[in-house]
N, C-alpha and C. Protein backbone atom coordinates (compact mmCIF):
# COMPACT_ATOMS: atom_id res chain seq x y z
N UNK A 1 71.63 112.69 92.51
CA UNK A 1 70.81 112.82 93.70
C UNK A 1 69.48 112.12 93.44
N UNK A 2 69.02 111.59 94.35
CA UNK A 2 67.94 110.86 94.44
C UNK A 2 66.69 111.63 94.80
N UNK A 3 65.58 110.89 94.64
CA UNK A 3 63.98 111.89 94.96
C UNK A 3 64.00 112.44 96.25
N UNK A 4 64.65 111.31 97.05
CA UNK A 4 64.21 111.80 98.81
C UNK A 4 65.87 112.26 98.97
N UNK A 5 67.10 112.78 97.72
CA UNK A 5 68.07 114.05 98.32
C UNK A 5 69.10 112.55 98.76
N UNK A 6 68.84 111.98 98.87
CA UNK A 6 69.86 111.05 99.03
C UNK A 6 71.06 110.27 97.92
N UNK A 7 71.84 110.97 98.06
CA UNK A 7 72.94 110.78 97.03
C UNK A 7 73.85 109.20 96.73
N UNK A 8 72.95 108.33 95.70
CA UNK A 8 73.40 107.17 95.50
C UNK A 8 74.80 106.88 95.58
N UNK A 9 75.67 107.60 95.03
CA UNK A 9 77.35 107.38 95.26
C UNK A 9 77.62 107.37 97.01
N UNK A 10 77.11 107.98 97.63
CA UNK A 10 77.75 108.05 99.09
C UNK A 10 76.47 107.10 99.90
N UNK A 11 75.37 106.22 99.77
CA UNK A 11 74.51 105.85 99.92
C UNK A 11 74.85 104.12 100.15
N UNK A 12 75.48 104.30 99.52
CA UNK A 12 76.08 102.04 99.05
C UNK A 12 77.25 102.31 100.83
N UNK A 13 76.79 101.41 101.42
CA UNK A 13 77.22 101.10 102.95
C UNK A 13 78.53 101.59 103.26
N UNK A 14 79.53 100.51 102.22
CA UNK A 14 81.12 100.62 102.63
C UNK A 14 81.62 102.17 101.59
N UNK A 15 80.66 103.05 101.00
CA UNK A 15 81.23 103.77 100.81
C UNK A 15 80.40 104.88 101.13
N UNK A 16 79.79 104.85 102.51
CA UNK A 16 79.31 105.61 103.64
C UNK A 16 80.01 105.97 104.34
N UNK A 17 80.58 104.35 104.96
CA UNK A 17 81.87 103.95 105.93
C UNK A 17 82.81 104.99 105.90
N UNK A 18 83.40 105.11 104.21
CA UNK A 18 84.68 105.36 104.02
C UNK A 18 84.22 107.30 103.62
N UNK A 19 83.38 107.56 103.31
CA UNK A 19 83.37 109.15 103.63
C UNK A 19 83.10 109.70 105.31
N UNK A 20 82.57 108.15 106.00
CA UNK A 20 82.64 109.36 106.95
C UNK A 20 83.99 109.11 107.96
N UNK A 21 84.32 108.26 107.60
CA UNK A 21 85.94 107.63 108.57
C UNK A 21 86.88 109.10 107.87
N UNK A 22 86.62 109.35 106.64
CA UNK A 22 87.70 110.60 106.37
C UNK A 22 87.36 111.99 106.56
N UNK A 23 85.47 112.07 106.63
CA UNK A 23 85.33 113.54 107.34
C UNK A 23 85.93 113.57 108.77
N UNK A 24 86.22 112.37 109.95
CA UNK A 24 86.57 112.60 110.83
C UNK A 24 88.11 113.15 110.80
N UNK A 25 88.28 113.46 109.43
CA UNK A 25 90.28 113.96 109.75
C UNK A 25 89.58 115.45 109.73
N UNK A 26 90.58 116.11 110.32
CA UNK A 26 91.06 117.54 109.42
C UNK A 26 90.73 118.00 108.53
N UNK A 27 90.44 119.10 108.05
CA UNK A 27 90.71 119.29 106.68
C UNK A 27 91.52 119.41 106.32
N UNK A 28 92.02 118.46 105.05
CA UNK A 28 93.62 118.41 104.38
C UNK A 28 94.12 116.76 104.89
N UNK A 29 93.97 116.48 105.99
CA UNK A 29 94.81 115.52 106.11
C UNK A 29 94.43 114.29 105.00
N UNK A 30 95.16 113.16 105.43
CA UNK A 30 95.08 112.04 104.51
C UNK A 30 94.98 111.08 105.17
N UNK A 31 94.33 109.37 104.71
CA UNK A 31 94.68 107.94 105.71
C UNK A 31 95.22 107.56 104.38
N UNK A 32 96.63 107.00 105.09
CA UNK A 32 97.22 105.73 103.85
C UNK A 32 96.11 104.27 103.54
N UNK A 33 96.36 104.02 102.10
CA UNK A 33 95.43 103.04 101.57
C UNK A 33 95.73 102.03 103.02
N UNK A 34 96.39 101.50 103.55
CA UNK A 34 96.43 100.51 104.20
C UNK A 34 96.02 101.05 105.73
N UNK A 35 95.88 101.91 106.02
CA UNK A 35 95.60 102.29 107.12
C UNK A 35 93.71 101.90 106.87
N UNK A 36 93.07 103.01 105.70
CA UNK A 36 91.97 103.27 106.11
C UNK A 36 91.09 101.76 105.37
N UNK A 37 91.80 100.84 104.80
CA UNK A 37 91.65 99.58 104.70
C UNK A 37 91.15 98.34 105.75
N UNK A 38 92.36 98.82 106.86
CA UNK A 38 92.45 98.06 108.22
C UNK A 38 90.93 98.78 109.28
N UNK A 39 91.04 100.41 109.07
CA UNK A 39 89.47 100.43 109.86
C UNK A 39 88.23 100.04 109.40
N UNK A 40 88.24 100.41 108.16
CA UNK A 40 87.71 100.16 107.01
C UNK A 40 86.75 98.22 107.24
N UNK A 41 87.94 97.64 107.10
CA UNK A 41 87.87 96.28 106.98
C UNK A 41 86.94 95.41 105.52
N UNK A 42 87.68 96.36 104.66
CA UNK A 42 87.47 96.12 103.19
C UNK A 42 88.61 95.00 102.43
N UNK A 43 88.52 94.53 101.59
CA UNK A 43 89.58 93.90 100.62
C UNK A 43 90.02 94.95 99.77
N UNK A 44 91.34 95.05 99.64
CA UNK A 44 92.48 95.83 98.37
C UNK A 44 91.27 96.48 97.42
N UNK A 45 90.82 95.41 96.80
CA UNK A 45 90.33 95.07 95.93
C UNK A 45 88.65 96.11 95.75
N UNK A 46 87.91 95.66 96.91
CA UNK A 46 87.06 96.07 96.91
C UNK A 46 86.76 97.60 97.17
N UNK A 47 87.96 97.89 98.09
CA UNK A 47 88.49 99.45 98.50
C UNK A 47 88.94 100.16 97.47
N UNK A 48 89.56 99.58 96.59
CA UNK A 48 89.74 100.51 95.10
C UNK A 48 88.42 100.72 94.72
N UNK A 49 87.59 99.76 94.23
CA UNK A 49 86.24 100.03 93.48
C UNK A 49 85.60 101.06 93.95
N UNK A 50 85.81 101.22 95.21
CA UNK A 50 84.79 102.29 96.26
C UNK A 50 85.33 103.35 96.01
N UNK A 51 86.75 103.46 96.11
CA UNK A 51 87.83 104.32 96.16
C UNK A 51 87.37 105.47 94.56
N UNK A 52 87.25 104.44 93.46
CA UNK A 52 87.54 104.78 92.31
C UNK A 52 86.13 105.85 92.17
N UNK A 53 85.14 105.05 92.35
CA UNK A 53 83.68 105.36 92.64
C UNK A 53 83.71 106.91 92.97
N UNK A 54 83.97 106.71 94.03
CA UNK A 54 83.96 108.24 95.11
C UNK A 54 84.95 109.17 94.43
N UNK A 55 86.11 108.73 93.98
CA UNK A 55 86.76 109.88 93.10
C UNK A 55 86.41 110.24 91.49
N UNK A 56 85.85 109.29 91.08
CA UNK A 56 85.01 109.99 89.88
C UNK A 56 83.63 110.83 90.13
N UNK A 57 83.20 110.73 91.25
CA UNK A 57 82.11 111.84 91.69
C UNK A 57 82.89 112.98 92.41
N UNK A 58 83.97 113.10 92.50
CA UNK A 58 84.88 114.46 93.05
C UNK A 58 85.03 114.55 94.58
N UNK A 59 84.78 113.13 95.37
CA UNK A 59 84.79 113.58 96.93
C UNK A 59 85.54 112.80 97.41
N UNK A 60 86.60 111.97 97.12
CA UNK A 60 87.81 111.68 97.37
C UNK A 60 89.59 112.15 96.95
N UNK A 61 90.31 112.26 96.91
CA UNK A 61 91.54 112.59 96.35
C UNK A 61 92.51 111.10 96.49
N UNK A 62 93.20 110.66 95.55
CA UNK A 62 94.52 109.30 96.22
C UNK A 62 95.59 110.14 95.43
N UNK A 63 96.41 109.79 96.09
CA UNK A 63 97.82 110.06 95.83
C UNK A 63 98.90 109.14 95.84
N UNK A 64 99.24 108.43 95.09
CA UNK A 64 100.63 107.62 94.76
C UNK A 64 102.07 108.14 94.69
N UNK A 65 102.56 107.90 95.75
CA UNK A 65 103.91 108.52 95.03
C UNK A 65 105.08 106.91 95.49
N UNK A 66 106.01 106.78 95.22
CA UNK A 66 107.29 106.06 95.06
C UNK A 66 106.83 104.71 94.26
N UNK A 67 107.28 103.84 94.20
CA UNK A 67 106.71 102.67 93.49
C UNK A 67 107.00 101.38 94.20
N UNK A 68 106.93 99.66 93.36
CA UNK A 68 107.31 99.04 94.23
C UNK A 68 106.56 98.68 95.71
N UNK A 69 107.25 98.18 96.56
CA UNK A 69 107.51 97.96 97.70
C UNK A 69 107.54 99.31 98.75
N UNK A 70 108.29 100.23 98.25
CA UNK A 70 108.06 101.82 98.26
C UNK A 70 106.79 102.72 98.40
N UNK A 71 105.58 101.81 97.50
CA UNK A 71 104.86 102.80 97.16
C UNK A 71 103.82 103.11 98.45
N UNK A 72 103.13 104.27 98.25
CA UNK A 72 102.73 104.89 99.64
C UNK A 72 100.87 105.57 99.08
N UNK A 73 99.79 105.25 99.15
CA UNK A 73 98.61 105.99 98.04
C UNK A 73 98.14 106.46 99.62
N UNK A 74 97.66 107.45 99.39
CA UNK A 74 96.76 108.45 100.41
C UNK A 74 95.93 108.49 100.12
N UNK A 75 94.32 109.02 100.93
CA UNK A 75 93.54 109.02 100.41
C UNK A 75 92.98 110.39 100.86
N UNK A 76 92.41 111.14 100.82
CA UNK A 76 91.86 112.00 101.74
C UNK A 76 90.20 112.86 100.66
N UNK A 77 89.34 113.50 101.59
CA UNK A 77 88.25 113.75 101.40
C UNK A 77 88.36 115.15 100.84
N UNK A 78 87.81 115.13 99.38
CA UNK A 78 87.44 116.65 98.71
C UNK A 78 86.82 117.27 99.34
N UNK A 79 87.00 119.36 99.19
CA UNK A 79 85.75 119.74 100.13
C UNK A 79 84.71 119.38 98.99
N UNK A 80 84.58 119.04 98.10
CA UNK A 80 83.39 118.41 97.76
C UNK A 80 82.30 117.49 98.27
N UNK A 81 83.44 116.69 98.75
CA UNK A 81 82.97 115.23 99.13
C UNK A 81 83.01 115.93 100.49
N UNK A 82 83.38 116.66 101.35
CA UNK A 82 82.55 117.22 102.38
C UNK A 82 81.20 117.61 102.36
N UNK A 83 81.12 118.57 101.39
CA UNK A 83 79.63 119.16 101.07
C UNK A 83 79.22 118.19 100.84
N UNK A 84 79.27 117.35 99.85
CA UNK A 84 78.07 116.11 99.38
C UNK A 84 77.80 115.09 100.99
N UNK A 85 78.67 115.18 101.51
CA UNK A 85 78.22 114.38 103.23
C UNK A 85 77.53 114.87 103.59
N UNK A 86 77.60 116.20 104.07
CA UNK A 86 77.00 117.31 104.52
C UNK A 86 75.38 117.64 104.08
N UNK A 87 75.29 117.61 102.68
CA UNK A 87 74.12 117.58 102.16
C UNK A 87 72.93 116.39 102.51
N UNK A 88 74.05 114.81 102.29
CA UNK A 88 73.51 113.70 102.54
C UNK A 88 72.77 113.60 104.26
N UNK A 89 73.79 114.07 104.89
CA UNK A 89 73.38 114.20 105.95
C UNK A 89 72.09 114.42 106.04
N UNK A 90 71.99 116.08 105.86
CA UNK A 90 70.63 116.72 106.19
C UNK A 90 69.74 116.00 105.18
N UNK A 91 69.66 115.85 104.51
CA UNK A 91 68.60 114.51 103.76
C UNK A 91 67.97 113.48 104.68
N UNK A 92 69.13 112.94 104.96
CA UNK A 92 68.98 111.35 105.76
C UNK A 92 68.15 111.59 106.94
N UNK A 93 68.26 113.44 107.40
CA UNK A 93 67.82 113.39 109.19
C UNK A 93 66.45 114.06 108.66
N UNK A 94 66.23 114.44 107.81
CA UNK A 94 65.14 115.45 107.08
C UNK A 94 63.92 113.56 107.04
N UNK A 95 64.47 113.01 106.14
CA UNK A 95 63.84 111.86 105.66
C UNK A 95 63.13 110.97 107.34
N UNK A 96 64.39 110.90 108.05
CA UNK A 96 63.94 110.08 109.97
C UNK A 96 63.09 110.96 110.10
N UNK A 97 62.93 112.67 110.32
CA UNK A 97 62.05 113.37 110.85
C UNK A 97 60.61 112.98 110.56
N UNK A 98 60.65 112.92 108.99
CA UNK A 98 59.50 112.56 108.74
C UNK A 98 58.72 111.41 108.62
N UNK A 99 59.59 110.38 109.02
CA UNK A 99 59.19 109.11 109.39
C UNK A 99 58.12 109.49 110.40
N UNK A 100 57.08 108.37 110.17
CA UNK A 100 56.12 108.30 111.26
C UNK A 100 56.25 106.98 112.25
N UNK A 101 56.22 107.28 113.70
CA UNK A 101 56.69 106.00 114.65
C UNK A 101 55.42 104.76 114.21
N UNK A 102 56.19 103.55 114.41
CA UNK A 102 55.40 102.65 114.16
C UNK A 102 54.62 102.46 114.95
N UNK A 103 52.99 101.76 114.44
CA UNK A 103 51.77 101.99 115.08
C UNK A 103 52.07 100.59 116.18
N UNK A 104 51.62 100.59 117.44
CA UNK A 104 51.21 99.79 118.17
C UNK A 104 49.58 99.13 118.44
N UNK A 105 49.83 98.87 117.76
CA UNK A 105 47.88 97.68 117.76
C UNK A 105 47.85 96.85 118.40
């Protein structure tokens, strides 16, 4: 966590994007890697890094199962990685509040 409560792991843009495209499920549900890729509009590539990111801080889950041509990875949001949105949130609106409007001279 950062001075002004703002949590650097969920802070970097495309992996803003991608916690809040998965708080909009359910709780429990999942987007397949290629689904939340396509809203997303990330590369394979770059969506793992984010991917990997966010699940070594505990607020993503993936799931692989079959292999091949077969294979199927899910992704879906820890209630961790709920709370840590959640937290970020009220940070981010805490931080605008106290913004002061810019002066007109």
């Amino acid at each position: 966590m950062s001075e002004d409560g703002l949590d650097p792991v969920i802070h970097a843009p495309a992996r803003l994007r991608l916690m809040v495209t998965l708080a909009a499920l359910p709780d429990g549900d999942t987007l397949s890697f290629t689904r939340l890729q396509d809203m997303i509009g990330l590369t394979p590539g770059n969506l793992i890094t984010h991917l990997r990111k966010l699940e070594g801080a505990g607020y993503v889950q993936t799931d692989k199962t079959g292999s091949g041509v077969n294979a199927l990875t899910t992704v879906a949001l820890t209630h961790n990685g709920r709370t840590a949105l959640d937290r970020y949130t009220v940070a981010l609106r805490q931080l605008l509040d106290t913004a002061e409007p810019a002066r007109q001279d």
